[in-house]
Protein backbone atom coordinates (compact mmCIF):
# COMPACT_ATOMS: atom_id res chain seq x y z
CA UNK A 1 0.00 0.00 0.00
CA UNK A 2 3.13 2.36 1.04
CA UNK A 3 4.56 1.54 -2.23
CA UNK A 4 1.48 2.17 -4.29
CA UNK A 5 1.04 5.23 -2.45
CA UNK A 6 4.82 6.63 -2.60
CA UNK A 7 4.35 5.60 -6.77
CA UNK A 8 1.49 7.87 -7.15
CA UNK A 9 3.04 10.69 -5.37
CA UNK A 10 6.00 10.60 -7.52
CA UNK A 11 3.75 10.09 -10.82
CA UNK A 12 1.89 13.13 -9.66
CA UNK A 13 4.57 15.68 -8.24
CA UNK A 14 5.21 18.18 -10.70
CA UNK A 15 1.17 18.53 -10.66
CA UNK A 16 1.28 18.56 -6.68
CA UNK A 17 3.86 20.89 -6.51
CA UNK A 18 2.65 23.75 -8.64
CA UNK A 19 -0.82 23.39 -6.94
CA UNK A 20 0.86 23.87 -3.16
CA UNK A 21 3.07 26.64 -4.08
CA UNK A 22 0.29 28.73 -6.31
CA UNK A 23 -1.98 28.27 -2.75
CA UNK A 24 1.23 29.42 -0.78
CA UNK A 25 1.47 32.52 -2.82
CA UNK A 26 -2.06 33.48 -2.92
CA UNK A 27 -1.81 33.26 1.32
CA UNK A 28 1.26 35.34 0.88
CA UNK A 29 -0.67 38.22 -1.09
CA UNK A 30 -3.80 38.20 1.24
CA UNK A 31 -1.56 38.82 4.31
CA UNK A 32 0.94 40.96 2.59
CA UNK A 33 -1.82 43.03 1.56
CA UNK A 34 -3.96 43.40 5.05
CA UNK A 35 -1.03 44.15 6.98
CA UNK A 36 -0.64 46.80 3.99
CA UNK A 37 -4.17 48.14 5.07
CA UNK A 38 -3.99 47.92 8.48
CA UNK A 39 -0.35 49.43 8.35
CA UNK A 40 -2.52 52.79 5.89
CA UNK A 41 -5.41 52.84 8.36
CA UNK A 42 -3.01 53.40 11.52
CA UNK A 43 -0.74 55.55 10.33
CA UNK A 44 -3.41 57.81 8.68
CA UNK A 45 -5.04 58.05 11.90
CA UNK A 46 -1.53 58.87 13.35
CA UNK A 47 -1.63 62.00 10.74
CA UNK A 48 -4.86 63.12 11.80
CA UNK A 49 -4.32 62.81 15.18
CA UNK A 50 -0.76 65.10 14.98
CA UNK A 51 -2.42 67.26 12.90
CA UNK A 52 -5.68 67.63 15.33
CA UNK A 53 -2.96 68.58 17.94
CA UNK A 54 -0.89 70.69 15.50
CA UNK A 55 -3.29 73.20 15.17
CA UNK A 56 -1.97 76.59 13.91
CA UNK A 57 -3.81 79.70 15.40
CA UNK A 58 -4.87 82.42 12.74
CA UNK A 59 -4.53 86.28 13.60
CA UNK A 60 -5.89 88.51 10.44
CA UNK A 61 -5.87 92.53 10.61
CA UNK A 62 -6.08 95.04 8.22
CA UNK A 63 -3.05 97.30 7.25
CA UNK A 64 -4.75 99.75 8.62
CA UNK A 65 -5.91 98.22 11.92
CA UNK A 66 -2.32 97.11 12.35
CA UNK A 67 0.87 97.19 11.01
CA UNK A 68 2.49 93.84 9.93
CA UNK A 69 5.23 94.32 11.32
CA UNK A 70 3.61 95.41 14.93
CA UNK A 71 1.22 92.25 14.20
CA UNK A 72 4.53 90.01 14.13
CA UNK A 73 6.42 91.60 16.89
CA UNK A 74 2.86 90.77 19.37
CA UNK A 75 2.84 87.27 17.96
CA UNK A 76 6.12 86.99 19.91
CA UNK A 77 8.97 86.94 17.33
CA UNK A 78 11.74 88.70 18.02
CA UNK A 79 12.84 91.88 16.03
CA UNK A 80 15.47 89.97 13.72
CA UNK A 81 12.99 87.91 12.11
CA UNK A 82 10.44 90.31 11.63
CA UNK A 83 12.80 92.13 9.91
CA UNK A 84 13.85 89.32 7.93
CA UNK A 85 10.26 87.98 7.11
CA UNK A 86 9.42 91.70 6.32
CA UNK A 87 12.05 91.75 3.87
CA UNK A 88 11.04 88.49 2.19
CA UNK A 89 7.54 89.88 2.12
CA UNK A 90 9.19 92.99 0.54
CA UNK A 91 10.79 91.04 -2.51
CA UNK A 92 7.53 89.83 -3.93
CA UNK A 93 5.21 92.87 -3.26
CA UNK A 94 5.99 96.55 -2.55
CA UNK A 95 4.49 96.72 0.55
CA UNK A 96 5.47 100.83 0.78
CA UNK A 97 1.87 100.87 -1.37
CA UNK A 98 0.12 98.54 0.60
CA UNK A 99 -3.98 99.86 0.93
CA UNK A 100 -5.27 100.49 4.25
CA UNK A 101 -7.86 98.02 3.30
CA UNK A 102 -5.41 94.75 2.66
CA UNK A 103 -6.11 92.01 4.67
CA UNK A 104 -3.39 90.00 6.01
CA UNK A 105 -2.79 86.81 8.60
CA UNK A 106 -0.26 85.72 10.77
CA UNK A 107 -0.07 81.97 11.80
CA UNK A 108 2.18 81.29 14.91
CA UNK A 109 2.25 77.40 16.40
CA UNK A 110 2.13 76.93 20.43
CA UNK A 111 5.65 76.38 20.32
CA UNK A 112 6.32 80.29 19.47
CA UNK A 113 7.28 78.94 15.88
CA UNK A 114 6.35 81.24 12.81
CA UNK A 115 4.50 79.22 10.06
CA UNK A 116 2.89 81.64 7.07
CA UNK A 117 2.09 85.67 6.67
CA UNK A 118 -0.60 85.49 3.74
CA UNK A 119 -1.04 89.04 2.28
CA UNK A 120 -4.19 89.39 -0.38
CA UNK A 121 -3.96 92.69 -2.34
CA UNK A 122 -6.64 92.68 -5.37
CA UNK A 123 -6.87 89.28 -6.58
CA UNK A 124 -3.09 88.21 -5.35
CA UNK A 125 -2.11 86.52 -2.15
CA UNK A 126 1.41 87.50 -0.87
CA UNK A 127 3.11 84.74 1.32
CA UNK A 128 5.91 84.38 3.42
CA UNK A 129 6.24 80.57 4.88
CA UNK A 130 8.90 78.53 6.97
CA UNK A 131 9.65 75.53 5.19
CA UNK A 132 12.08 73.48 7.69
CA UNK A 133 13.60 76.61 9.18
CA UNK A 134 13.80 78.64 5.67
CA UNK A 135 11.68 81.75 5.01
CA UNK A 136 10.19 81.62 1.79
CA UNK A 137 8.47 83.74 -0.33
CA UNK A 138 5.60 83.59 -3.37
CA UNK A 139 2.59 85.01 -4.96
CA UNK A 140 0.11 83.15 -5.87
CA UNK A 141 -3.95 84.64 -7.69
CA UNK A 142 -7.26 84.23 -5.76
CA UNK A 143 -9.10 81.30 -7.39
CA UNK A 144 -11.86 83.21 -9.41
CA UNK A 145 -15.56 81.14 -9.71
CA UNK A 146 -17.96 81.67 -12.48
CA UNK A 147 -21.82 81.64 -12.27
CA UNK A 148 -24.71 82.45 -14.68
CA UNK A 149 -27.35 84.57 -13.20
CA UNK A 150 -30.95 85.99 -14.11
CA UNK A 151 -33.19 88.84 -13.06
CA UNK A 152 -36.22 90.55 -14.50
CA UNK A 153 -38.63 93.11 -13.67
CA UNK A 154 -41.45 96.31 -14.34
CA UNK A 155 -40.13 99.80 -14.51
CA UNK A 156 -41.84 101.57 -11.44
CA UNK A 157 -40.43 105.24 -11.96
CA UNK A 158 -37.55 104.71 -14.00
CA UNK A 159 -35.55 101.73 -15.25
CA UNK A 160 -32.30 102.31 -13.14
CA UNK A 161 -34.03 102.53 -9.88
CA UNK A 162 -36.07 99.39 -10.53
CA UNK A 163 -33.51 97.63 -11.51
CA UNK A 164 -31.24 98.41 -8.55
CA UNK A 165 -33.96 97.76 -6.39
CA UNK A 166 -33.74 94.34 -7.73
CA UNK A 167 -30.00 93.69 -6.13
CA UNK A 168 -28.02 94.37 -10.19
CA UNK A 169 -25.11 96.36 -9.54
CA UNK A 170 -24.59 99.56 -11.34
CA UNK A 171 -21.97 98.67 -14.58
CA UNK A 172 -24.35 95.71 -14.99
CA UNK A 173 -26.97 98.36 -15.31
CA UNK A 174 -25.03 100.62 -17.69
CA UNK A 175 -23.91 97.24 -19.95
CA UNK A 176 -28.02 96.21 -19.89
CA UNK A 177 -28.69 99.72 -21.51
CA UNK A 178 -25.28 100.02 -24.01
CA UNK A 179 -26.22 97.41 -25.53
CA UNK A 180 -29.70 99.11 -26.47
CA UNK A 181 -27.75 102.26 -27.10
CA UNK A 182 -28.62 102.74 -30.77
CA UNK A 183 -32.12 101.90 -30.47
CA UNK A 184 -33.73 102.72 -26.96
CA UNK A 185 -33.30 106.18 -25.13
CA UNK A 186 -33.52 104.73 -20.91
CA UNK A 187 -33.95 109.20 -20.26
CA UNK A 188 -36.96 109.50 -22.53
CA UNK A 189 -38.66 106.10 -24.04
CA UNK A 190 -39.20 104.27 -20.72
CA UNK A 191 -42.78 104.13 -19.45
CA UNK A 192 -44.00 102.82 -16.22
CA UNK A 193 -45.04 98.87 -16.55
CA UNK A 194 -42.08 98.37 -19.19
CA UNK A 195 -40.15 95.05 -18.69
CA UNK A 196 -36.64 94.37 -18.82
CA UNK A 197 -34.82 91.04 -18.22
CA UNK A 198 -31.17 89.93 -17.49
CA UNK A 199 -29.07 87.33 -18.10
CA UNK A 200 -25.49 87.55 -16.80
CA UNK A 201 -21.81 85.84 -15.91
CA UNK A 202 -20.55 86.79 -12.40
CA UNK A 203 -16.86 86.37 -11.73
CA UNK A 204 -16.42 85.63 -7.22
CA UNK A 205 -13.78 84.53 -5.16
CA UNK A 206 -13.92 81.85 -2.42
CA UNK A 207 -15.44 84.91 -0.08
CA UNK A 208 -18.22 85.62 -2.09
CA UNK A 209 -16.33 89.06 -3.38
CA UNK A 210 -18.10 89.93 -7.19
CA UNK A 211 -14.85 90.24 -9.26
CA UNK A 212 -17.05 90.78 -12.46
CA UNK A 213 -20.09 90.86 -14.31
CA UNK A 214 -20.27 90.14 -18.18
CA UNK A 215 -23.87 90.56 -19.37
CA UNK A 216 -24.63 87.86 -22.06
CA UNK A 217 -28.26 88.58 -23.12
CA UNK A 218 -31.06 91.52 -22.43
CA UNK A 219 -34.62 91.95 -23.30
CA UNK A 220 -36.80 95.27 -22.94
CA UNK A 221 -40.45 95.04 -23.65
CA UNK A 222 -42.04 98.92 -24.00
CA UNK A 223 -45.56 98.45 -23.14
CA UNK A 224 -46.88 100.89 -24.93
CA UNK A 225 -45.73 100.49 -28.39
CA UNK A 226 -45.97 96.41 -27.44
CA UNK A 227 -42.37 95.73 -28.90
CA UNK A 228 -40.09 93.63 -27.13
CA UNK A 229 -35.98 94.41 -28.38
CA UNK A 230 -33.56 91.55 -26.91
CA UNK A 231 -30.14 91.82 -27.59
CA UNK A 232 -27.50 88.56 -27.28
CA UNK A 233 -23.97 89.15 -26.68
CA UNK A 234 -21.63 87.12 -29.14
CA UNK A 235 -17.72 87.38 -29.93
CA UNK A 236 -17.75 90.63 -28.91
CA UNK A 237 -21.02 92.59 -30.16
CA UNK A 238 -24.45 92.34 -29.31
CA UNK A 239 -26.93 91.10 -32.08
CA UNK A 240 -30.54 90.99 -32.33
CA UNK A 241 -32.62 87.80 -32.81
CA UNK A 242 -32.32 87.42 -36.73
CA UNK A 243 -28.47 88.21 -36.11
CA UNK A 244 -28.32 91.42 -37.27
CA UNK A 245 -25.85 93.97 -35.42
CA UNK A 246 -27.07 97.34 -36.34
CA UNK A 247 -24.41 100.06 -35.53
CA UNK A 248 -26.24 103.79 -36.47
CA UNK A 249 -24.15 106.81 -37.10
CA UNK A 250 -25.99 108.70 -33.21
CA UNK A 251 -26.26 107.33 -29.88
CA UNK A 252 -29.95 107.54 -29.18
CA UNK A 253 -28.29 109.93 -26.48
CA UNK A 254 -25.22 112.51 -25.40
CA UNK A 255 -25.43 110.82 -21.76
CA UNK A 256 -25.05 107.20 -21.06
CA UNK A 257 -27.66 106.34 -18.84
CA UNK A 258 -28.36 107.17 -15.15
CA UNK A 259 -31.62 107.83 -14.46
CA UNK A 260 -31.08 111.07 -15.67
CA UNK A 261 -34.01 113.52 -17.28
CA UNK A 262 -34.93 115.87 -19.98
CA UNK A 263 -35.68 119.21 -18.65
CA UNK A 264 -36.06 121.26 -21.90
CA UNK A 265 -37.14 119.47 -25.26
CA UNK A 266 -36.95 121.06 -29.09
CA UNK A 267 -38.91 124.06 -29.60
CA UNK A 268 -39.53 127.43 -31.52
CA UNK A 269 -40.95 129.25 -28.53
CA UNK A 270 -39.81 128.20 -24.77
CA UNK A 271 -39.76 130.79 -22.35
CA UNK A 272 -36.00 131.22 -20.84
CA UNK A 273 -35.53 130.56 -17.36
CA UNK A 274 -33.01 133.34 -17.31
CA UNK A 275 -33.69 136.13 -19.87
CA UNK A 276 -37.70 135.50 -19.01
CA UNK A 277 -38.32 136.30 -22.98
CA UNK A 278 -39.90 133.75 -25.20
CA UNK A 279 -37.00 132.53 -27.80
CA UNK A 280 -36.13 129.59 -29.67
CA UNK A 281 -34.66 126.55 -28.12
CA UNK A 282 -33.00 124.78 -30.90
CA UNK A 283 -31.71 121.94 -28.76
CA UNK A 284 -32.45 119.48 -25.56
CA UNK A 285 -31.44 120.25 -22.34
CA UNK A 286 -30.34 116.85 -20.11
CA UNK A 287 -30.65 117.52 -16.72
CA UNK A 288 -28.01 115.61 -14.60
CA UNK A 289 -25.53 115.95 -11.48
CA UNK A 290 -22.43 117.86 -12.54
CA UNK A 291 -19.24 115.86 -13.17
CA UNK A 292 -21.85 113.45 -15.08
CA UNK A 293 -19.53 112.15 -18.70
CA UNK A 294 -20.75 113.49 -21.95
CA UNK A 295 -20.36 111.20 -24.85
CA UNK A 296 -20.11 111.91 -28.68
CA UNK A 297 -23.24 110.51 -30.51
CA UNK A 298 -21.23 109.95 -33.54
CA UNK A 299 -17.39 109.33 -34.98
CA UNK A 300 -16.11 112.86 -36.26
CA UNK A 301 -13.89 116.29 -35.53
CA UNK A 302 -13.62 119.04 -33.27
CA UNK A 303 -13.87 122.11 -34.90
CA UNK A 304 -14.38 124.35 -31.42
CA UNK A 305 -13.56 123.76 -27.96
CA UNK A 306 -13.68 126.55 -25.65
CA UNK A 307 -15.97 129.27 -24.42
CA UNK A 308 -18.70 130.61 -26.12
CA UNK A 309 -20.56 133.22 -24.56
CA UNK A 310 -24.42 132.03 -22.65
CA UNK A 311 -23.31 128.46 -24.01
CA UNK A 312 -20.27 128.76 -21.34
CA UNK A 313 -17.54 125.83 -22.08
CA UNK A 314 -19.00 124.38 -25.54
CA UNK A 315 -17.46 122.03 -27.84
CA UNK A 316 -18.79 122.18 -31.55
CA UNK A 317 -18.15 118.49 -33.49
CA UNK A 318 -18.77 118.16 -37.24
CA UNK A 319 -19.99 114.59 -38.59
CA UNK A 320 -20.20 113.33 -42.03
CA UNK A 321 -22.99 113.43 -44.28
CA UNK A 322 -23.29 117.16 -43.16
CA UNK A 323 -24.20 116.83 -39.85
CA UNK A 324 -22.69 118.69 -36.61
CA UNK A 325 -23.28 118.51 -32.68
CA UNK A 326 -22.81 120.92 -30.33
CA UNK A 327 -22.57 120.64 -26.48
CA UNK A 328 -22.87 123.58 -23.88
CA UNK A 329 -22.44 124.41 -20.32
CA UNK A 330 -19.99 122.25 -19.75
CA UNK A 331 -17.68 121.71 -16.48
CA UNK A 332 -14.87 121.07 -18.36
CA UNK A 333 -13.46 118.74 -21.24
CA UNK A 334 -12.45 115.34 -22.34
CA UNK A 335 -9.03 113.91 -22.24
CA UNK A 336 -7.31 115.30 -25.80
CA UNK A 337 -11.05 117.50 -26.90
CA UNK A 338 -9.60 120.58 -29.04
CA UNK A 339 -10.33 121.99 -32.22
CA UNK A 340 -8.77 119.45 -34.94
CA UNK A 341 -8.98 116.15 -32.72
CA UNK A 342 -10.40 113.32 -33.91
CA UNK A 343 -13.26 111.74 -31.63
CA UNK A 344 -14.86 108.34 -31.94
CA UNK A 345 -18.51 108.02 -31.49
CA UNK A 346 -18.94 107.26 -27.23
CA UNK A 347 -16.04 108.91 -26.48
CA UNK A 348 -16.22 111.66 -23.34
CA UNK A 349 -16.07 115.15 -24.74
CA UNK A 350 -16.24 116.85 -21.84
CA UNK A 351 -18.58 116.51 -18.30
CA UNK A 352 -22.31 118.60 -17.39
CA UNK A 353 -21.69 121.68 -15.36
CA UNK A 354 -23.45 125.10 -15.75
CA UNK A 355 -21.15 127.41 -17.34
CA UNK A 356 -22.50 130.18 -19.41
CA UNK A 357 -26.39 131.02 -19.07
CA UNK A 358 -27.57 128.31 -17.16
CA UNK A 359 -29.87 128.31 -13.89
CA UNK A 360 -27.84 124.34 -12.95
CA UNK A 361 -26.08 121.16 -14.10
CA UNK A 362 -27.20 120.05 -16.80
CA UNK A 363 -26.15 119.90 -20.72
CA UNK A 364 -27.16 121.61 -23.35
CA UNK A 365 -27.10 119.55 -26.64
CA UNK A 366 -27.98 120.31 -30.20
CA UNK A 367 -27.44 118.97 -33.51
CA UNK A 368 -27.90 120.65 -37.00
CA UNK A 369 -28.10 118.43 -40.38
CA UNK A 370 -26.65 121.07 -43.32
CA UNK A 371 -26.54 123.71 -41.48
CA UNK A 372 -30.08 123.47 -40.30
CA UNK A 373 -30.77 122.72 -36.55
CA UNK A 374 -33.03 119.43 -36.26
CA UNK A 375 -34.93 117.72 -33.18
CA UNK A 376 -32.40 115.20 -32.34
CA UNK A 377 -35.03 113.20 -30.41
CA UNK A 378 -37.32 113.05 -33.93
CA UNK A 379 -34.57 111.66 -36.11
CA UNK A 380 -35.40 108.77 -38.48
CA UNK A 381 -32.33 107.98 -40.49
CA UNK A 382 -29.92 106.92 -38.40
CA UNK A 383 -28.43 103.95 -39.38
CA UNK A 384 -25.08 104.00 -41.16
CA UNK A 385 -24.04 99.96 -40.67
CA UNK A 386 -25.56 96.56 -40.55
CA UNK A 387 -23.33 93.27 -40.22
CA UNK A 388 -24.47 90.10 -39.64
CA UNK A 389 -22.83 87.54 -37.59
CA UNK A 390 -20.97 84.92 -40.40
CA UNK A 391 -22.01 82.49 -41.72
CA UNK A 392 -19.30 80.01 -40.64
CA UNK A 393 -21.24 81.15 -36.92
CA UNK A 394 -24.61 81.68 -38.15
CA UNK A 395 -25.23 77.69 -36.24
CA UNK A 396 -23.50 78.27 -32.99
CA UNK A 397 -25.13 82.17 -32.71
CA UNK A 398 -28.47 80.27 -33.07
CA UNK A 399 -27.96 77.91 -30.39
CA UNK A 400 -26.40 80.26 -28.07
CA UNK A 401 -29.37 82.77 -28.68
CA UNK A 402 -31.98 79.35 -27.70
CA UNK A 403 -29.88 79.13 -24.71
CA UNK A 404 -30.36 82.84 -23.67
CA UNK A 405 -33.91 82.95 -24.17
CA UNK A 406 -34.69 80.29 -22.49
CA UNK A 407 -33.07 81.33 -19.36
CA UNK A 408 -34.72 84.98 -19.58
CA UNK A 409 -38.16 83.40 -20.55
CA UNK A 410 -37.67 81.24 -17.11
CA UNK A 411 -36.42 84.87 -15.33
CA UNK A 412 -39.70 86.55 -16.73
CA UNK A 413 -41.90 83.56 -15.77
CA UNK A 414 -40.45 83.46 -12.02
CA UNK A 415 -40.62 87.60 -11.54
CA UNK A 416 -44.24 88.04 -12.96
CA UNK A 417 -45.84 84.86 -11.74
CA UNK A 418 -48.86 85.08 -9.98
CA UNK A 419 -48.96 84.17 -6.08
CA UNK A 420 -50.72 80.88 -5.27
CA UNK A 421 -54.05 81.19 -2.86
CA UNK A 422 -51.98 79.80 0.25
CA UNK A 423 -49.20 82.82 -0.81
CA UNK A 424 -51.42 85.23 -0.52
CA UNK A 425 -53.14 84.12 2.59
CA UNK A 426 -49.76 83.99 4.33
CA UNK A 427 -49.07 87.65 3.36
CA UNK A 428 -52.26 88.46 4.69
């Protein structure tokens, strides 16, 4: 039986033998690897536990409620490394213009040991760190988020104020209306019950700080004509719904707008606040605050700049196709605005003040087509340019432009819904 046995055993070996060490190395793996785990597991709870009892305090001042160096001499360093980190501080950033306003932070351990200054200036952070006894020093940019936003509205007394009232921030509210500039006037064609709609990009940091807003699409219904204009912002113009950008030779008007007024329209017969005589006021008076930019309506040259008489400082433009604009009573002028200068049509020509005959701030603005004064405000032909957006874009325009109206339609929808029956019982 031993025999037969020992026979079989050496018949089968090899087979045997590869069987028992294949099982040997598979038990070799499966410990190797859970003492592997367990080995992970312990020492990652060894981290967190050091780093639980490693934990840095965090002083943060202003420049202007402290000094950094002051803020690192009470931290308890002594005077030779403040100086030092002060002076690594100084090689990345020139802290002789620091803002009262910066923010910095000072991080000490319990030991006394100085860890990190962090310095944020704009959107930079400043930093000098000890790494292993060296003082080291970088800049490094605040991480910059991007969300899309929507708002929408009625005009209750004027556009600005309504839409402030709604939380937009002023440059949003001055891109909302540039981009209607050649075919609304915001001082004269808003009525009460209009609608507007927004649709935006805003650029935070990590703090909630706005960096930025870059409006993307608009839409302004006038109530009482019953036209709706929406304008969608695309490689760097804004085009209409068929894709048309329309560029016209005058600004609807001299003053971008801020909720400003017209105190004095065209006319052949207005009494004058001053002289008290019935004359001819060949022009529009915009009331607004003085300092307030005035803007060229159209591309062409100076041909005066200076005073002139009741008109006070005036500057006199001429535009082609015979036209020429004149602008009075104002505070002062526009960077480079003398006679012979070229302007381009937006550019600041000067600011409203109430030089000359004038009873307060405001500008006086007139325009004459071949030599004969017109009503600016009753101008028809205006347009001197249409592009469209190309062809090679014509597809991605359109499926931007679906994009954008969807969101406003949803903006609209959620600002002018009606409450529910249990909304308006709570309210009550």
């Amino acid at each position: 039986m031993r025999k037969k046995i020992l026979a079989l055993l050496q018949r089968h070996y090899r087979r045997y033998h590869d069987i028992l060490f294949y099982v040997l190395t598979l038990c070799v793996i499966a410990v190797s690897t859970f003492a592997a785990v367990e080995i992970s597991r312990a020492k990652n709870a060894q981290e967190r536990e050091n780093l639980h009892e490693r934990e840095i305090p965090v002083a943060e001042y202003t420049v202007k409620e402290k000094p950094i160096y002051v803020a690192l001499q009470e931290a308890g360093l002594d005077n030779q490394l403040v100086a030092q980190i002060v002076s690594k501080l100084s090689s990345v950033v020139d802290t002789r213009k620091l803002q009262k306003q910066n923010v910095y932070s000072v991080s000490v351990d319990s030991d006394g040991n100085f860890i990190l200054l962090l310095l944020t200036q704009g959107f930079k952070r400043y930093y000098v760190a000890n790494v292993e006894g060296a003082l080291v020093a970088g800049v490094s940019d605040v991480e910059i988020k991007t969300r899309v936003k929507t708002a929408a509205g009625k005009v209750e007394g004027s556009l600005f104020n309504s839409m402030l009232s709604k939380g937009l921030e002023v440059p949003l509210i001055l891109d909302f209306t540039d981009a209607f500039s050649w075919t609304i006037d915001f001082n004269t064609d808003t009525r009460n019950g209009d609608e507007y709609s927004a649709l935006w990009e805003e650029h935070y940091t990590a703090s909630g700080e706005i960096t930025g807003q870059d409006l993307l699409a608009a839409s302004y219904k006038e109530i009482e004509r019953g036209t709706t204009t929406n304008a969608f912002y695309f490689e760097g113009d804004f085009y209409d719904e068929t894709g048309k950008m329309s560029r016209k030779m005058f600004l609807k008007s001299p003053i971008s707008f801020r909720n400003y007024r017209i105190s004095s329209r065209f006319s052949y017969g207005r009494m004058h606040p001053i002289l008290k005589v019935r004359r001819p006021h060949l022009g529009i008076d915009y009331a607004a605050p003085a300092g307030t930019p005035v803007q060229a309506v159209a591309d062409g040259t100076v041909r005066f700049a200076g005073r002139n008489g009741g008109y006070g400082n005036f500057v006199e433009i001429r535009h082609a196709n015979g036209y020429t604009t004149m602008y009075g009573h104002l505070k002062g002028y526009g960077k480079g605005i003398k006679s012979g200068a070229k302007v381009k049509q937006g550019q600041t020509v000067g600011y409203v003040g109430s030089t000359g005959l004038s009873t307060g701030p405001h500008l006086d603005f007139r325009i004459k087509e071949k030599n004969k004064f017109v009503d600016f405000l009753k101008m028809k032909n205006r347009n001197s340019a249409v592009r469209d957006v190309p062809k090679n874009k014509r597809k991605e325009f359109e499926e931007l432009k679906v994009l954008y109206l969807k969101e406003l339609d949803a903006a609209k929808k959620e600002a002018f819904k009606k409450p529910s029956a249990s909304e308006e019982q709570d309210e009550a």
